[in-house]
C-alpha atoms as a PDB file:
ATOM      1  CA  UNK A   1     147.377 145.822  18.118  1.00  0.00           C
ATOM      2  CA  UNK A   2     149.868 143.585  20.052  1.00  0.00           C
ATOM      3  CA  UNK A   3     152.830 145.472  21.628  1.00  0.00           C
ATOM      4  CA  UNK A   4     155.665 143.212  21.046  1.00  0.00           C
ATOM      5  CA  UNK A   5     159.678 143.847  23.065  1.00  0.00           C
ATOM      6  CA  UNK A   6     162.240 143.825  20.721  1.00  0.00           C
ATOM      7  CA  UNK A   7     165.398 141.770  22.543  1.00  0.00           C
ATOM      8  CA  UNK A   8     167.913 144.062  24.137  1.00  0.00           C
ATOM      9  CA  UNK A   9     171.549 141.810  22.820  1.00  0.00           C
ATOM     10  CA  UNK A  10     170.740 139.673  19.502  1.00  0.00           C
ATOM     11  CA  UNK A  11     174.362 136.813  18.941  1.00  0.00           C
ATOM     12  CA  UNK A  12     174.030 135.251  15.573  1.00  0.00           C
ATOM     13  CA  UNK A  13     175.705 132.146  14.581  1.00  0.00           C
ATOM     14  CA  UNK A  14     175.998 130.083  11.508  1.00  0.00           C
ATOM     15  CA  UNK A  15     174.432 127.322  12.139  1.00  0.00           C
ATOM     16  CA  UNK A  16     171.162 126.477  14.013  1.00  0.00           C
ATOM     17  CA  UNK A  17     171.273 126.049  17.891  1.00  0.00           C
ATOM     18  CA  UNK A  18     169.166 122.929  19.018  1.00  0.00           C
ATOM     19  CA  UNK A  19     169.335 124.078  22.853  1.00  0.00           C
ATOM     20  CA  UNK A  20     171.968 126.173  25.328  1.00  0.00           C
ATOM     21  CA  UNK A  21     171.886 127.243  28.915  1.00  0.00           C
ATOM     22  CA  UNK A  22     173.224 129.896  30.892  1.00  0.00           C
ATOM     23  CA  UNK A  23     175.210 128.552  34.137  1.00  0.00           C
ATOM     24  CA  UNK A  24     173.772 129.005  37.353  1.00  0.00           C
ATOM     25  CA  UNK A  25     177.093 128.933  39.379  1.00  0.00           C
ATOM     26  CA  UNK A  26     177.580 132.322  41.309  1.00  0.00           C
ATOM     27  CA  UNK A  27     181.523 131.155  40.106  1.00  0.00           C
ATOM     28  CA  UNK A  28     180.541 131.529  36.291  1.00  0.00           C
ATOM     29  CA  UNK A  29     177.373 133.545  36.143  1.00  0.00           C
ATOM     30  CA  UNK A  30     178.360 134.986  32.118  1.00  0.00           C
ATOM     31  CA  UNK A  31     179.160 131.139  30.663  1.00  0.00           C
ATOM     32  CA  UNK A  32     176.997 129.950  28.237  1.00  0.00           C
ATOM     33  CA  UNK A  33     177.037 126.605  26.580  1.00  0.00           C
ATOM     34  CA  UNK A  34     175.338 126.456  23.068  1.00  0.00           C
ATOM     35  CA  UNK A  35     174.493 122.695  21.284  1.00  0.00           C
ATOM     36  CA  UNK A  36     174.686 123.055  16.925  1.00  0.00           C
ATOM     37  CA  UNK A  37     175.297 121.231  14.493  1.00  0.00           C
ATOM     38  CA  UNK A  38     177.890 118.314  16.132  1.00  0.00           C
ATOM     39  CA  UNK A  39     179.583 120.474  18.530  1.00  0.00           C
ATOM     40  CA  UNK A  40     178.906 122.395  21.900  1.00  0.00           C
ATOM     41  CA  UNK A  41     180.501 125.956  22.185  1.00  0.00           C
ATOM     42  CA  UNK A  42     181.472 127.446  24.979  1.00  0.00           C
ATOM     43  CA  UNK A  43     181.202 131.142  25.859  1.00  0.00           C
ATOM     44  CA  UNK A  44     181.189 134.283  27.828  1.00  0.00           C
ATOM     45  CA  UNK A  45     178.547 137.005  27.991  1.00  0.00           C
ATOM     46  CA  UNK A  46     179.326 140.644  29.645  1.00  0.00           C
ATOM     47  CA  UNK A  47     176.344 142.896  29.608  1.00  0.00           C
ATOM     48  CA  UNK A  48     176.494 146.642  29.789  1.00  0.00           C
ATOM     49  CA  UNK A  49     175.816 146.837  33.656  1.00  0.00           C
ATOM     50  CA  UNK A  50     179.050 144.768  33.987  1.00  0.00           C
ATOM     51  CA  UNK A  51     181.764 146.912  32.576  1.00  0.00           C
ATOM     52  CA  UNK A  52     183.124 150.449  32.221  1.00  0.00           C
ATOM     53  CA  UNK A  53     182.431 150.752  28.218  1.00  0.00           C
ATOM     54  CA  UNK A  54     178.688 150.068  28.788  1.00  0.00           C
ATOM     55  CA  UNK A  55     178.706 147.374  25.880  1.00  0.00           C
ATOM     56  CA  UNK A  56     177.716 144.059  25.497  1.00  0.00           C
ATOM     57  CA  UNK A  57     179.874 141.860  24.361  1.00  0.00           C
ATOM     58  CA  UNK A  58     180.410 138.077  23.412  1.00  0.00           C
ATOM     59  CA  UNK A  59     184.016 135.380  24.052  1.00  0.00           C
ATOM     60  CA  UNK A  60     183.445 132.466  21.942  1.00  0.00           C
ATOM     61  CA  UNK A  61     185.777 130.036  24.322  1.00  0.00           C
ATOM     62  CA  UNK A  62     185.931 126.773  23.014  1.00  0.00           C
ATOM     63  CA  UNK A  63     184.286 124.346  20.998  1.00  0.00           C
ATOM     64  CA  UNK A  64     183.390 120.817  22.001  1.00  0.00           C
ATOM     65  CA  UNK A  65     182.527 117.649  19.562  1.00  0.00           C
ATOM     66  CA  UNK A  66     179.257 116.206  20.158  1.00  0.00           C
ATOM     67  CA  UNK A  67     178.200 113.258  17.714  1.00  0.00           C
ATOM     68  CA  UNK A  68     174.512 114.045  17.622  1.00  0.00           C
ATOM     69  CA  UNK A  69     171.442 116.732  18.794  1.00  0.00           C
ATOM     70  CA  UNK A  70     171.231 117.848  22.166  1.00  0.00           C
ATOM     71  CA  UNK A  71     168.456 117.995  24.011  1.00  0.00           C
ATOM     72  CA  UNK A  72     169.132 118.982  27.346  1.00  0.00           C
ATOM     73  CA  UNK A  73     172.630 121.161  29.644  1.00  0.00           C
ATOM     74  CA  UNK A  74     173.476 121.581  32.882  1.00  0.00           C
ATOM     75  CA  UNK A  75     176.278 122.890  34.309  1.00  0.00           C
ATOM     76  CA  UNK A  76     177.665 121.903  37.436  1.00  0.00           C
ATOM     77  CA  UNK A  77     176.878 124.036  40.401  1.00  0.00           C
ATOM     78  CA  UNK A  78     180.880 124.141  41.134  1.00  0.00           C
ATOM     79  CA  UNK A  79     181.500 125.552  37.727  1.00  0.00           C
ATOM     80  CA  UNK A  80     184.243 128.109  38.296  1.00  0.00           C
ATOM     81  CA  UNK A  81     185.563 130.834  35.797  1.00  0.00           C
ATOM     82  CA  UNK A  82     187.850 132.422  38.864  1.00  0.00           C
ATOM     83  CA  UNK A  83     190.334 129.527  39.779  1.00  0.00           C
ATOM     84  CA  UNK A  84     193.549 128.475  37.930  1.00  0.00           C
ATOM     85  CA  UNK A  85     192.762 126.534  35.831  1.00  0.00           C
ATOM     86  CA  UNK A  86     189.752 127.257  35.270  1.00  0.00           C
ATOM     87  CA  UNK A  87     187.074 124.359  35.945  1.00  0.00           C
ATOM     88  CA  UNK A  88     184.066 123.553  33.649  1.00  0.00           C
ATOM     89  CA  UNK A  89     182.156 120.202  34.307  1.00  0.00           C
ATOM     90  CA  UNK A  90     178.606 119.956  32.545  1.00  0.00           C
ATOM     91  CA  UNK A  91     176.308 117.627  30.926  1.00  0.00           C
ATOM     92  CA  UNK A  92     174.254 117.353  27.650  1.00  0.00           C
ATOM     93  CA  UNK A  93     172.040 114.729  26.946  1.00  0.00           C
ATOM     94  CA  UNK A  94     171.658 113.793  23.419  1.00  0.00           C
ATOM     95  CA  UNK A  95     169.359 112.136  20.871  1.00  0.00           C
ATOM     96  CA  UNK A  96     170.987 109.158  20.828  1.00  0.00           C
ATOM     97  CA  UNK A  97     169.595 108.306  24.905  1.00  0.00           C
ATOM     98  CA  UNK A  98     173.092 108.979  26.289  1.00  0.00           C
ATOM     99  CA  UNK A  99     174.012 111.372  28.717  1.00  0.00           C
ATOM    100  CA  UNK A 100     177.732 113.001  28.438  1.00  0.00           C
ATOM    101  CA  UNK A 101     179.486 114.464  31.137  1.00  0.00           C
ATOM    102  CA  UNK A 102     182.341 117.184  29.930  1.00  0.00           C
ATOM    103  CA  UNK A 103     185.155 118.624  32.062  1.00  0.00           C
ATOM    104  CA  UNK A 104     187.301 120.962  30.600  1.00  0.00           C
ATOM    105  CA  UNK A 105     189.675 123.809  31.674  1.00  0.00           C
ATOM    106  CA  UNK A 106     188.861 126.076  28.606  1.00  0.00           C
ATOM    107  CA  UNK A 107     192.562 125.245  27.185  1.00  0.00           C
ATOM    108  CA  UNK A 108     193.573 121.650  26.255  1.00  0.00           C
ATOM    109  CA  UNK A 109     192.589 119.421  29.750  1.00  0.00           C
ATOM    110  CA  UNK A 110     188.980 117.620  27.751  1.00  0.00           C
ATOM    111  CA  UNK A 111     187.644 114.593  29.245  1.00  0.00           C
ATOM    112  CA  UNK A 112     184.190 113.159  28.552  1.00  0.00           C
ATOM    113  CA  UNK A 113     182.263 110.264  30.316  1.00  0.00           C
ATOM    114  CA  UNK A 114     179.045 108.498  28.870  1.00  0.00           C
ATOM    115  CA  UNK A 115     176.362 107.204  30.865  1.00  0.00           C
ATOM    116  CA  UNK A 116     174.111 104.902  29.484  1.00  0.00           C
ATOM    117  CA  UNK A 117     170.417 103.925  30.765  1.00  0.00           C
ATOM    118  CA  UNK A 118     167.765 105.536  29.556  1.00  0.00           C
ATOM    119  CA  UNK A 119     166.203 103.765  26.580  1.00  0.00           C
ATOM    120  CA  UNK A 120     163.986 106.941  25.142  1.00  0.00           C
ATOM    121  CA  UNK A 121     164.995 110.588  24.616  1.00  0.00           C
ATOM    122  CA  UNK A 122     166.214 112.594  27.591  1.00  0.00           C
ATOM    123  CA  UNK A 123     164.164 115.996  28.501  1.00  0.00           C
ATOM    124  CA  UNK A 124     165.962 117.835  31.275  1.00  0.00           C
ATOM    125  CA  UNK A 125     168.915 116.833  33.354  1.00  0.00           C
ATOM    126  CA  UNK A 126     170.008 118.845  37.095  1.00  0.00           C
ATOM    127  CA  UNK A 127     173.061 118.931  39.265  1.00  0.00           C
ATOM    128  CA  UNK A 128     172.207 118.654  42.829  1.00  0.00           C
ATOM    129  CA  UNK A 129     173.407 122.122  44.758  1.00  0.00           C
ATOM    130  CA  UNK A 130     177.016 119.573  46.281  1.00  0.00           C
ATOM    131  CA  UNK A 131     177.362 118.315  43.036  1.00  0.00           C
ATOM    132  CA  UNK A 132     176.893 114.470  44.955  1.00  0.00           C
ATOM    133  CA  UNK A 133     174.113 113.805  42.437  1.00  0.00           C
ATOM    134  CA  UNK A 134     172.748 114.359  39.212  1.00  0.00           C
ATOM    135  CA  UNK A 135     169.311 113.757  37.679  1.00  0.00           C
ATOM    136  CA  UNK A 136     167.679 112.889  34.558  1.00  0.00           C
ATOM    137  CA  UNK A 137     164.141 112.404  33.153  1.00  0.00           C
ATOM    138  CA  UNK A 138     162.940 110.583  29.957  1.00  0.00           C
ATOM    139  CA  UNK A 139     160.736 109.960  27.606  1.00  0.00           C
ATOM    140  CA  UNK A 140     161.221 105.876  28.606  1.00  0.00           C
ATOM    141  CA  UNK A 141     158.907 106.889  32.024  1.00  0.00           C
ATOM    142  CA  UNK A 142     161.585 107.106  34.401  1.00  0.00           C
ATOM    143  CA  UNK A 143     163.886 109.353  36.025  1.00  0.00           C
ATOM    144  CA  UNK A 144     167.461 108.386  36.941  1.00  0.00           C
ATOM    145  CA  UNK A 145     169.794 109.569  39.671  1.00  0.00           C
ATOM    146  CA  UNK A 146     173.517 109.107  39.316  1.00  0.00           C
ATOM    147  CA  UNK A 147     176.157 109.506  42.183  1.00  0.00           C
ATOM    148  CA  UNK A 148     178.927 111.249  41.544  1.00  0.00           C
ATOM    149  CA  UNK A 149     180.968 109.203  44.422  1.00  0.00           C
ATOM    150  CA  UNK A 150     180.744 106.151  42.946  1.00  0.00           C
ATOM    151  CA  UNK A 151     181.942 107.513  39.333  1.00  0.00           C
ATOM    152  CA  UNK A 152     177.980 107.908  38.646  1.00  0.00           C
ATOM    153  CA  UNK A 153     176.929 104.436  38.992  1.00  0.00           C
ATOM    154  CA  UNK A 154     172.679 104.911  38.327  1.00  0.00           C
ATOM    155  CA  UNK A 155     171.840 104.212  41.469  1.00  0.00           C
ATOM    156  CA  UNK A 156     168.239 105.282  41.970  1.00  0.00           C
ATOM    157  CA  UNK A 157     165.472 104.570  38.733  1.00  0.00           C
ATOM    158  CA  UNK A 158     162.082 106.205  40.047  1.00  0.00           C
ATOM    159  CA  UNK A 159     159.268 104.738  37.715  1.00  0.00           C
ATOM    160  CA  UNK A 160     157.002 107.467  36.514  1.00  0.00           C
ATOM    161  CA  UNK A 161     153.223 106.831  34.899  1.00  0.00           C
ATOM    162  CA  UNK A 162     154.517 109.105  32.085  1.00  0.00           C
ATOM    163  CA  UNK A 163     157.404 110.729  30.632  1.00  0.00           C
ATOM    164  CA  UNK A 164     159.460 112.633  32.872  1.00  0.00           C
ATOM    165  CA  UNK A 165     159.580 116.461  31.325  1.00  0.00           C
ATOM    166  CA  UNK A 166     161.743 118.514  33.552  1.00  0.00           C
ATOM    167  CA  UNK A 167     163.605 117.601  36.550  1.00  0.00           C
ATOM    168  CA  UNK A 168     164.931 120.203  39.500  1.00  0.00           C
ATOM    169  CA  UNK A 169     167.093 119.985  42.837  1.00  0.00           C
ATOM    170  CA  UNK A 170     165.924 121.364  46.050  1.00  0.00           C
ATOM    171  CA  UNK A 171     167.869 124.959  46.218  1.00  0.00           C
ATOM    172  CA  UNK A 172     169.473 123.826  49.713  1.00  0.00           C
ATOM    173  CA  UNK A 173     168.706 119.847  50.411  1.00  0.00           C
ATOM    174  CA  UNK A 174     170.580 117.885  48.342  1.00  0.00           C
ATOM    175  CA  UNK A 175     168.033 114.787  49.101  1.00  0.00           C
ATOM    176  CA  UNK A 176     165.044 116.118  47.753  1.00  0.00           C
ATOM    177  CA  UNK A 177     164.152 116.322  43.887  1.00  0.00           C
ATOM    178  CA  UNK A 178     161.089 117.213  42.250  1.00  0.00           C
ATOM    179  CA  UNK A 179     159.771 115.629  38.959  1.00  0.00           C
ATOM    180  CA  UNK A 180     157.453 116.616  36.797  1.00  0.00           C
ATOM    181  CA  UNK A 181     155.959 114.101  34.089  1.00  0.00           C
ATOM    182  CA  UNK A 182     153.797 115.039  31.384  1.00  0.00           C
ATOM    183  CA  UNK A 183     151.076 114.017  32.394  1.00  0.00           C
ATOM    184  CA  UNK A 184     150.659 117.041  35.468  1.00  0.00           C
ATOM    185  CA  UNK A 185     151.796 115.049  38.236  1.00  0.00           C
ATOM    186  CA  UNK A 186     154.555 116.438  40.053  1.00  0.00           C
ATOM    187  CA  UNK A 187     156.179 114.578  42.703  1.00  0.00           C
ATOM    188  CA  UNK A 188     158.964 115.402  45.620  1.00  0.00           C
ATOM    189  CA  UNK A 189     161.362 112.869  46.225  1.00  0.00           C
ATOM    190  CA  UNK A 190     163.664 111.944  48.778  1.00  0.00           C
ATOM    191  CA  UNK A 191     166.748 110.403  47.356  1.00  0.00           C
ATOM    192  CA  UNK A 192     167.689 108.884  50.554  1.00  0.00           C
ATOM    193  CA  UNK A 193     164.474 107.481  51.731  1.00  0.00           C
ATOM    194  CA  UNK A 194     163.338 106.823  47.751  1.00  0.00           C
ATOM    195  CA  UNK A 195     160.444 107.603  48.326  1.00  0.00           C
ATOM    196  CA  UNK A 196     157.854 109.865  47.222  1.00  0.00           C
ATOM    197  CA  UNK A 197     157.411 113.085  50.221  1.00  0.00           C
ATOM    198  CA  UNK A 198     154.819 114.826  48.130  1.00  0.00           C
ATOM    199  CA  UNK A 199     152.593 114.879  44.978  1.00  0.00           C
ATOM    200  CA  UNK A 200     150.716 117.550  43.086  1.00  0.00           C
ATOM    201  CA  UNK A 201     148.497 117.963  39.978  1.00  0.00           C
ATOM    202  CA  UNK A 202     147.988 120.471  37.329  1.00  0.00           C
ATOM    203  CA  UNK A 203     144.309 120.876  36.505  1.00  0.00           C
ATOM    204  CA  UNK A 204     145.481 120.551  32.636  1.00  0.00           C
ATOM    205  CA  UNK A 205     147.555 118.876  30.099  1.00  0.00           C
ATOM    206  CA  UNK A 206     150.264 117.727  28.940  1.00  0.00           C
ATOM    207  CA  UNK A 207     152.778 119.141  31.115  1.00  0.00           C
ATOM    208  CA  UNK A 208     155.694 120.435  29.128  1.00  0.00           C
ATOM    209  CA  UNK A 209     158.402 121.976  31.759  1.00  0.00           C
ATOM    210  CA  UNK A 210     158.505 122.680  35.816  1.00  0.00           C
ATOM    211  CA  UNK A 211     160.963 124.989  37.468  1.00  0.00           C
ATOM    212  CA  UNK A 212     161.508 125.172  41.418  1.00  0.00           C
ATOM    213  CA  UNK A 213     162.055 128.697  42.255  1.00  0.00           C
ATOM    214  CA  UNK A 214     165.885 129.875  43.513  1.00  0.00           C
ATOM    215  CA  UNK A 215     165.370 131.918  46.084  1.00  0.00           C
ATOM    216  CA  UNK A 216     162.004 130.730  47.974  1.00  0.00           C
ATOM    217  CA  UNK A 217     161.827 127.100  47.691  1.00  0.00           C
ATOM    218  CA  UNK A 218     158.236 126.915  48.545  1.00  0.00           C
ATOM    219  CA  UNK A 219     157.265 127.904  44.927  1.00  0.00           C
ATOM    220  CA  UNK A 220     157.139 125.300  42.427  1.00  0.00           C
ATOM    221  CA  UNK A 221     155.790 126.823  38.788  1.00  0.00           C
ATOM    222  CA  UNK A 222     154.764 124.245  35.554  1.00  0.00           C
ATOM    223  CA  UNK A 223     153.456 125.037  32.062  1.00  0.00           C
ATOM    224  CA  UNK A 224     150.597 122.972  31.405  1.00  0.00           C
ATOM    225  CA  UNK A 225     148.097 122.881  29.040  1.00  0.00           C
ATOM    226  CA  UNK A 226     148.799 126.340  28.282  1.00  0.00           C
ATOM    227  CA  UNK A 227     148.557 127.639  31.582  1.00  0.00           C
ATOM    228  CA  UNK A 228     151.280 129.056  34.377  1.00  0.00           C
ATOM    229  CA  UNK A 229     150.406 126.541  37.436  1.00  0.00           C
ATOM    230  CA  UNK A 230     152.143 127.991  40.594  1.00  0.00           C
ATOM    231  CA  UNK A 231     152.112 125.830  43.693  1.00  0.00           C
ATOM    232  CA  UNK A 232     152.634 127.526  46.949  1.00  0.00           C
ATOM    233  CA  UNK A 233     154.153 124.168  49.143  1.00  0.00           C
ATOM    234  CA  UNK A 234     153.939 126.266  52.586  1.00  0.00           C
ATOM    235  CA  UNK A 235     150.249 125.886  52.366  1.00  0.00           C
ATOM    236  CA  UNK A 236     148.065 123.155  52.635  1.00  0.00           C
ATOM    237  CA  UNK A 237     145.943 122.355  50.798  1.00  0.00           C
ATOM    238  CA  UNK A 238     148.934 121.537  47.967  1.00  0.00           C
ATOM    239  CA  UNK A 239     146.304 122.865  45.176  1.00  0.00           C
ATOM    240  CA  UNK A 240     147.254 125.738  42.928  1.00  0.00           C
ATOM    241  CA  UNK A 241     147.710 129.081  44.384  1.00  0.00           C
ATOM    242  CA  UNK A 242     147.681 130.561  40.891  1.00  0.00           C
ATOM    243  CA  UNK A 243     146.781 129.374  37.270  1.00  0.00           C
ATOM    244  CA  UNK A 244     147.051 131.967  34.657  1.00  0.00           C
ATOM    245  CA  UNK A 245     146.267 131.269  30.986  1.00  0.00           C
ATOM    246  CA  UNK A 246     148.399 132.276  28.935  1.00  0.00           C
ATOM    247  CA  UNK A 247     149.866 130.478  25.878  1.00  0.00           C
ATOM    248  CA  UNK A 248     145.950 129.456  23.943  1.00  0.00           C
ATOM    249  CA  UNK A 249     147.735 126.600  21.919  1.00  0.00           C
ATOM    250  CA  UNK A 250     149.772 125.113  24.725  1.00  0.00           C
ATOM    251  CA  UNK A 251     153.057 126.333  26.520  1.00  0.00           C
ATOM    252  CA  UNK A 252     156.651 124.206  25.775  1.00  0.00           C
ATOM    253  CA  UNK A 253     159.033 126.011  27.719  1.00  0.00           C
ATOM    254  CA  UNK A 254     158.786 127.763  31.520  1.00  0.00           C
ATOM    255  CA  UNK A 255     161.612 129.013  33.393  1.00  0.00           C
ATOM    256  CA  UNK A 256     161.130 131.019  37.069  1.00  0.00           C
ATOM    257  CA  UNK A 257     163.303 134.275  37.729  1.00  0.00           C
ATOM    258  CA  UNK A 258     166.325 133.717  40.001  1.00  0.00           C
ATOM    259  CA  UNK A 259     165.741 137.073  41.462  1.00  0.00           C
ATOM    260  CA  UNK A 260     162.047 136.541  42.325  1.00  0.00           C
ATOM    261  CA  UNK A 261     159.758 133.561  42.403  1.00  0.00           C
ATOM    262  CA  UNK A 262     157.107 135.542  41.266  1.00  0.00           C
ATOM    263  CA  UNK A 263     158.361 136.520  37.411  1.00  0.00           C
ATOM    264  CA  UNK A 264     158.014 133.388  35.449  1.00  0.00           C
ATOM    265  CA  UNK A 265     159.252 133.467  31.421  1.00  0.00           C
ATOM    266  CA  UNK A 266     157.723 130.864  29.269  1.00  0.00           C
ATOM    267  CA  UNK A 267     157.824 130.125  25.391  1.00  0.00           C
ATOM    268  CA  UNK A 268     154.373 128.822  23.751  1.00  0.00           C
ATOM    269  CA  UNK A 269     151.849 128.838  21.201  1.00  0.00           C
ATOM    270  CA  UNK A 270     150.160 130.242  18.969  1.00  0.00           C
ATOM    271  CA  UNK A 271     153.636 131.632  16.925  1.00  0.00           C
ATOM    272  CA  UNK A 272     156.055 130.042  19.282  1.00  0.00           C
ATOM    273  CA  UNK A 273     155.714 133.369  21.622  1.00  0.00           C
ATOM    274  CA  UNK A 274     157.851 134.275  24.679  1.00  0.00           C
ATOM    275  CA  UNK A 275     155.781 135.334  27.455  1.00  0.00           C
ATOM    276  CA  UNK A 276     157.377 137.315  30.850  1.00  0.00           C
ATOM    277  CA  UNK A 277     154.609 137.528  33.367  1.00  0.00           C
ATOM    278  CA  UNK A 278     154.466 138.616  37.299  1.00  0.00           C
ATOM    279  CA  UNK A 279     152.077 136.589  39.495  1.00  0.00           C
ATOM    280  CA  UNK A 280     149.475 138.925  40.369  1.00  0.00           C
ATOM    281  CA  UNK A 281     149.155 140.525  36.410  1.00  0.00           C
ATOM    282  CA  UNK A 282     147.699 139.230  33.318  1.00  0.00           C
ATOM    283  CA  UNK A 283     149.608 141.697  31.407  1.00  0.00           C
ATOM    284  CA  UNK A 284     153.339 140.875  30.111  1.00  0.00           C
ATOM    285  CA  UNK A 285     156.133 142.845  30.938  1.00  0.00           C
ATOM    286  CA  UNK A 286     157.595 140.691  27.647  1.00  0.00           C
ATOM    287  CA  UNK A 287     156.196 139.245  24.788  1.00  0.00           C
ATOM    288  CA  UNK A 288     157.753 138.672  21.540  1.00  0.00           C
ATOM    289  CA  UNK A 289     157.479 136.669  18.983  1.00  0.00           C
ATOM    290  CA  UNK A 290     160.320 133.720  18.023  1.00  0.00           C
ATOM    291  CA  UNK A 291     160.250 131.473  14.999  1.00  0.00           C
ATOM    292  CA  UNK A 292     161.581 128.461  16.880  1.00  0.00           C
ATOM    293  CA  UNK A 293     162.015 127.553  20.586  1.00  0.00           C
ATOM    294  CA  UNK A 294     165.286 126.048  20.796  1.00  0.00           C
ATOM    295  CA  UNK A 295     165.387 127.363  24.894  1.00  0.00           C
ATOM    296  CA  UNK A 296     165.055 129.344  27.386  1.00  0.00           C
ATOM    297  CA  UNK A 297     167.243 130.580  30.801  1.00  0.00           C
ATOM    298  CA  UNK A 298     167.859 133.393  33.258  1.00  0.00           C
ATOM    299  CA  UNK A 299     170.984 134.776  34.024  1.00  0.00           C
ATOM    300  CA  UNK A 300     171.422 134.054  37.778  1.00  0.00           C
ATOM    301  CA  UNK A 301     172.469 137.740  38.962  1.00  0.00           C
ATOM    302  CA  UNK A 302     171.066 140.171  36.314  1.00  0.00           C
ATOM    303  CA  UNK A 303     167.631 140.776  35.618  1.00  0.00           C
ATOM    304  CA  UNK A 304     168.107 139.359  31.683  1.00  0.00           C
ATOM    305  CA  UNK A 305     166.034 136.420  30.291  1.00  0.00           C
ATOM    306  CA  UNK A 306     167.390 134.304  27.486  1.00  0.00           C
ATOM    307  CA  UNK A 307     165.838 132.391  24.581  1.00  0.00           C
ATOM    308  CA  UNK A 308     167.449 130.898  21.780  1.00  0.00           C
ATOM    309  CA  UNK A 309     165.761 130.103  18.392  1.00  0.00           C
ATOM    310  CA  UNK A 310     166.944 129.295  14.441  1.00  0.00           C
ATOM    311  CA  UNK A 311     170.714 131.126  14.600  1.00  0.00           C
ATOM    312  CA  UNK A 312     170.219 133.443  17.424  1.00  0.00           C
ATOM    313  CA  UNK A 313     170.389 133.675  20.952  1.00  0.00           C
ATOM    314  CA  UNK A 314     168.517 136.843  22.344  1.00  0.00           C
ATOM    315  CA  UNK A 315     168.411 138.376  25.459  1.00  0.00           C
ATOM    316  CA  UNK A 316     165.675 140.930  27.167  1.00  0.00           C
ATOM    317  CA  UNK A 317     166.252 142.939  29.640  1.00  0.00           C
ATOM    318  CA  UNK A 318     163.132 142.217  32.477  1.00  0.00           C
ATOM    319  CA  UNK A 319     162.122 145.524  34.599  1.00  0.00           C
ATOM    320  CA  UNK A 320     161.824 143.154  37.925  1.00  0.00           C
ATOM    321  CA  UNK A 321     160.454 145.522  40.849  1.00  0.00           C
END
């Protein structure tokens, strides 16, 4: 019999959440922003490890209008909680092929600006680490880089062989991007040069999500066909260091650990099941079962891994050695 982890926090909301992400800013590490029905809410998080009472607890902050589903948030990498006023700037992508960038000081200073482009649905959008750029990928076979300088003109459109599923900033060079399209090709690029530095393949498919690890930027990790596909880029050959099966009916979601590159989370099939795994073990430190996948994210400085499905956002705590 299956041993399944039972989430350590459980929020419940009214209304079902479509997607949400946990910021990644060391200046905001607790905010959370939540997509429902036609609005985005924005909140805090405080987990027992943070405060003197030993509770968690939750801040509901402020609610923001959006007109249709999202489908994609990032926040800003200069998203800060501990200025005066306080300074949120994120954006969602939503059904209707638009991206919308929000800045808001949590009180009554909202502004919004839509870019248009992409003529299919958007899959993942990323901030580059100086906030210079930001990135998108589509269903419409392209990803799109907008600069921030010139009040995020598009002014880069990389043509991809197939949609482009998940999208990621080098951790320190703000010229380098990786894409990954669903088809298991996942290319480097260098924004300056526009070019193409590297490309790699997953032995399976479709490719459903990629994440570049944090804190060693030589790891690159993709769910694909069902299987964890790590990719060491320090060594050459660029083939797979590690492939580990692990969702039978195909993964969706995949998500590395900011406190080690070698703790992955990732939400599949069969019975939409998330899966925490270390590299060298075919045994899960998580797994529990979710009726829906509407997510999945780390919290940047504790060792707690998100997921979001029907009304409720759960968290699990992750024993990372």
């Amino acid at each position: 019999m299956r041993n399944f982890t039972a989430p350590k926090h459980v929020l419940n909301f009214l209304e079902q959440i479509t997607c949400f992400e946990m910021c990644s800013s060391p200046f905001a590490p607790n905010l959370i922003c939540i997509a429902g029905y036609k609005k985005l809410i924005l909140g805090c998080v405080r987990f027992p490890e943070e405060v003197e009472s030993g509770s968690f607890s939750w801040e509901r902050l402020k609610d923001i209008f959006h007109e249709n589903r999202c489908h994609a948030i990032s926040f800003t990498p200069n998203t800060s909680l501990m200025v005066i006023p306080k300074s949120v700037t994120f954006c969602a992508a939503g059904s209707d092929f638009l991206l919308r960038i929000f800045r808001t000081d949590l009180q009554n200073a909202d502004t919004v600006q839509t870019l248009e482009g992409h003529t299919n649905y958007v899959n993942d959008v990323s901030w580059s680490n100086e906030c210079e750029f930001l990135a998108s990928v589509s269903d419409d076979n392209s990803c799109k880089i907008w600069c921030s300088q010139s009040n995020y003109d598009n002014i880069i459109t990389f043509c991809l062989s197939s949609a482009g599923m998940s999208v990621k900033w080098h951790p320190d060079d703000p010229n380098k991007v990786m894409v990954a399209e669903k088809k298991g090709v996942i290319h480097m690029y260098n924004v300056r040069s526009q070019q193409s530095v590297i490309s790699v393949e997953c032995p399976k498919i479709p490719l459903l999500a990629a994440d570049w690890a944090l804190n060693n930027y030589h790891f690159i990790s993709a769910i694909s066909g069902g299987e964890i596909v790590t990719f060491d880029m320090s060594r050459r050959p660029w083939s797979p260091t590690d492939v580990k099966s692990v969702h039978e009916d195909g993964g969706r979601c995949l998500r590395i650990s900011p406190c080690s590159e070698h703790v992955t989370a990732s939400i599949g099939r069969p019975d939409i099941t998330l899966k925490v795994f270390t590299a060298n073990s075919t045994i899960p430190l998580i797994e529990a079962p979710l009726k829906l996948c509407a997510g999945l994210s780390w919290h940047q400085r504790l060792p707690y891994v998100a997921a979001a499905y029907d009304r409720k956002l759960c968290f699990w705590s992750v024993q990372i050695k």
